[in-house]
Protein backbone atom coordinates (compact mmCIF):
# COMPACT_ATOMS: atom_id res chain seq x y z
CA UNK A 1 -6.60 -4.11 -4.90
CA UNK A 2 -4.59 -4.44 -1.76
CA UNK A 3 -4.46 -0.36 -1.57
CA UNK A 4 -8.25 -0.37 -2.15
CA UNK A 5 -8.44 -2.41 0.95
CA UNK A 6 -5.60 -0.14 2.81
CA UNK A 7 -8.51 3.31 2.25
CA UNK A 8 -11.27 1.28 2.87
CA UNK A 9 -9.79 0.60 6.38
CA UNK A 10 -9.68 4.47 6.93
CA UNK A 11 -12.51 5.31 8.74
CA UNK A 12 -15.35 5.76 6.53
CA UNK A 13 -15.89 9.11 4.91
CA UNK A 14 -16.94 9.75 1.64
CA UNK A 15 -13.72 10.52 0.35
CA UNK A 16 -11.67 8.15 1.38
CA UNK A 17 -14.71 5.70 0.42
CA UNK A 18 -14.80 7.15 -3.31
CA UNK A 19 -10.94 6.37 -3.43
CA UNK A 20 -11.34 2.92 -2.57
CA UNK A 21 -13.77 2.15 -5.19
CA UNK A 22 -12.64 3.71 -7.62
CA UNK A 23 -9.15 1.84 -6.65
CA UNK A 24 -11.24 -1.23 -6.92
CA UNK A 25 -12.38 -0.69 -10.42
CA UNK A 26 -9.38 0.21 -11.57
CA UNK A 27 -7.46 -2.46 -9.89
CA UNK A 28 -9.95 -5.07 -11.42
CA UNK A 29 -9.57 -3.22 -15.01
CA UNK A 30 -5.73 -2.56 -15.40
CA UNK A 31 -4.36 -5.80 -13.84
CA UNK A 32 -4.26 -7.53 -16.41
CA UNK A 33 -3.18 -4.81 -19.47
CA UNK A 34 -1.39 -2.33 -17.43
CA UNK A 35 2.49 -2.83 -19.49
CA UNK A 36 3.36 -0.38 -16.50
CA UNK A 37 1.11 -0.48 -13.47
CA UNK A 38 3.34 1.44 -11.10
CA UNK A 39 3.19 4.44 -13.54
CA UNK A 40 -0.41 3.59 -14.22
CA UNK A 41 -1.06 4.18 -10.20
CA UNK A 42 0.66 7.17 -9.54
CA UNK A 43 -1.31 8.75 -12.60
CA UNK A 44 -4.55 7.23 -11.04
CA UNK A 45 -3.77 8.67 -7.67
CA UNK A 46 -2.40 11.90 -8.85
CA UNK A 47 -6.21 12.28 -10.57
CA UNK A 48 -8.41 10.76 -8.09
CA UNK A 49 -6.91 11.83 -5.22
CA UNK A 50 -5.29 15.16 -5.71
CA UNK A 51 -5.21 15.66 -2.09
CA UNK A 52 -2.62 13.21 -1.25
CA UNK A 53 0.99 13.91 -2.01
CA UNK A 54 2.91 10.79 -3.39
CA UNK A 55 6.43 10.26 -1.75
CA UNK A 56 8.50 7.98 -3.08
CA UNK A 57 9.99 5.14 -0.76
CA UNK A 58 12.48 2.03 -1.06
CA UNK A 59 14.86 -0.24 0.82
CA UNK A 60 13.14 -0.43 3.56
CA UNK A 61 13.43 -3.70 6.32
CA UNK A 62 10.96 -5.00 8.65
CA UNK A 63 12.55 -3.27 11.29
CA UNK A 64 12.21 0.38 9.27
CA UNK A 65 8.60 -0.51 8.70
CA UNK A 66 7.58 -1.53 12.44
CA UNK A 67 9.40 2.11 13.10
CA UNK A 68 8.35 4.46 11.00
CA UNK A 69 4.12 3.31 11.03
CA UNK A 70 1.93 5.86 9.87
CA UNK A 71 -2.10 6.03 9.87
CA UNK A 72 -1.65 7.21 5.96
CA UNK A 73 -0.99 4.29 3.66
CA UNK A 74 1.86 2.42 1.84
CA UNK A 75 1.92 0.54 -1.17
CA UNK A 76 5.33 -1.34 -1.26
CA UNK A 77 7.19 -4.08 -3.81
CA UNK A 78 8.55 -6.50 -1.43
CA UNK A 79 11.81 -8.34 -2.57
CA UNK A 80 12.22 -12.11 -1.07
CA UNK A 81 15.35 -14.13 -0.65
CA UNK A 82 15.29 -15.72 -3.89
CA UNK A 83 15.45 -12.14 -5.54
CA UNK A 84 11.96 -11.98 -6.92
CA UNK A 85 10.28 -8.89 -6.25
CA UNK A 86 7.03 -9.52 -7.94
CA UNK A 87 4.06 -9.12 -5.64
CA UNK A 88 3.10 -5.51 -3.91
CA UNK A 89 1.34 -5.25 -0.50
CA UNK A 90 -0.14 -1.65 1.34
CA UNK A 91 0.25 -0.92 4.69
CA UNK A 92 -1.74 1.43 7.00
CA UNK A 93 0.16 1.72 10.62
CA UNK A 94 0.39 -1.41 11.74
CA UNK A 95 -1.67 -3.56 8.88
CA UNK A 96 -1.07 -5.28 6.18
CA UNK A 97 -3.70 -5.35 3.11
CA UNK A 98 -2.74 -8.26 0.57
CA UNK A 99 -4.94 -8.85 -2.38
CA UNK A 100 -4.18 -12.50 -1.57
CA UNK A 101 -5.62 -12.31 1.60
CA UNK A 102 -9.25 -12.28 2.86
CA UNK A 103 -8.50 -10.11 5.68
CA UNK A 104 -5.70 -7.57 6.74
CA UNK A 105 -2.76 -9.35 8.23
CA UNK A 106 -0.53 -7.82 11.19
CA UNK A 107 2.40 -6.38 10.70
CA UNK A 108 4.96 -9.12 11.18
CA UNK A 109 8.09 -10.58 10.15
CA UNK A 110 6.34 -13.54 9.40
CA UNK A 111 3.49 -11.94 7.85
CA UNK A 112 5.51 -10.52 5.25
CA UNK A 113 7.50 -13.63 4.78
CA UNK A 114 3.67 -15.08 3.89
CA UNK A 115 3.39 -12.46 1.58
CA UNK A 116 6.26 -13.12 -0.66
CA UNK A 117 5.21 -17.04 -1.33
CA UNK A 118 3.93 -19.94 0.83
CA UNK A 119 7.32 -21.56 0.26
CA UNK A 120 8.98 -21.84 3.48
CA UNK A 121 12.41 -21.17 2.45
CA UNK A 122 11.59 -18.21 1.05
CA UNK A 123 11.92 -14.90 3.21
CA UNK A 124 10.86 -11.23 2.75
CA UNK A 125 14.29 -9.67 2.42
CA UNK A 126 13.11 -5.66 2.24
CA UNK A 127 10.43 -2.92 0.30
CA UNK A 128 12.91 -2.60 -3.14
CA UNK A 129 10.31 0.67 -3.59
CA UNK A 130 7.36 2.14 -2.00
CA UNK A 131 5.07 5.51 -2.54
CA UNK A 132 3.52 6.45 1.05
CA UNK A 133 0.45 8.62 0.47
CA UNK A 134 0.20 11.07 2.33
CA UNK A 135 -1.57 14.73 2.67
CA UNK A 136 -0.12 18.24 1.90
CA UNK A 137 1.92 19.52 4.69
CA UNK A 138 0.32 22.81 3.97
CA UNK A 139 -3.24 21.65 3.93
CA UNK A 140 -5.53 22.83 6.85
CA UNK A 141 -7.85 20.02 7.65
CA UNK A 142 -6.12 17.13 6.86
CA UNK A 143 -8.88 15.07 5.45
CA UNK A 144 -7.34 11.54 7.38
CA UNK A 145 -5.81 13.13 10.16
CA UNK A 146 -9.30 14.13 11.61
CA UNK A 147 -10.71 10.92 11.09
CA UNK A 148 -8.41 10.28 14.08
């Protein structure tokens, strides 16, 4: 869900509005009986949206993301200082989308810290892996890079 928040954030165009709900429906659907959902994504993505290119990510600190921002988004598996690494987040530039949130957080230390549990001592350690979607090299009119 939180990467059907991250398109939705993209200024509206059909496309990227037809990604988002079909994200949506899927997330809502496959939840709960995907056995593996990070497989189950890149298929969905690599159907649905044919136009972005899926690059695989990982190990990646708060200071890496705060860097390296881009307008196309991120879905990342955070890993927190008690070693669990069980809740993903996406990230559009400087935004966090978390399906546990009601809105899109900034991007923050302490955002992320949220993001891995509500328990205090607990700390967002780094991204264990990532995919950033992003749009052919090749490709003329980048669909999301005009929006800007």
């Amino acid at each position: 869900m939180s990467l059907a928040n991250a398109f939705a954030s993209i200024k509206q165009t059909s496309v990227t509005d037809q990604v988002a709900l079909q994200l949506a429906e899927y997330a809502g659907y496959h939840n709960d009986t995907s056995i593996n959902p990070w497989k189950d994504l890149k298929s969905f993505m690599s159907i649905h949206a044919k136009w972005l290119q899926q690059n695989s990510i990982g190990n990646l600190t708060y200071e890496t993301l705060k860097t390296q921002q881009s307008h196309y988004p991120k879905v990342l598996i955070l890993q927190a200082t008690d070693g669990s690494t069980n809740h993903a987040i996406a990230v559009v530039g400087n935004m966090i989308f978390d399906c546990n949130e009601k809105s899109a957080l900034p991007l923050s230390q302490e955002n992320l810290d949220w993001c891995v549990g509500a328990d205090p001592m607990v700390k967002f350690v780094r991204v264990v892996v990532g995919i950033h979607f992003c749009e052919h090299k090749k490709k003329k009119d980048p669909i999301i890079k005009r929006l800007l």
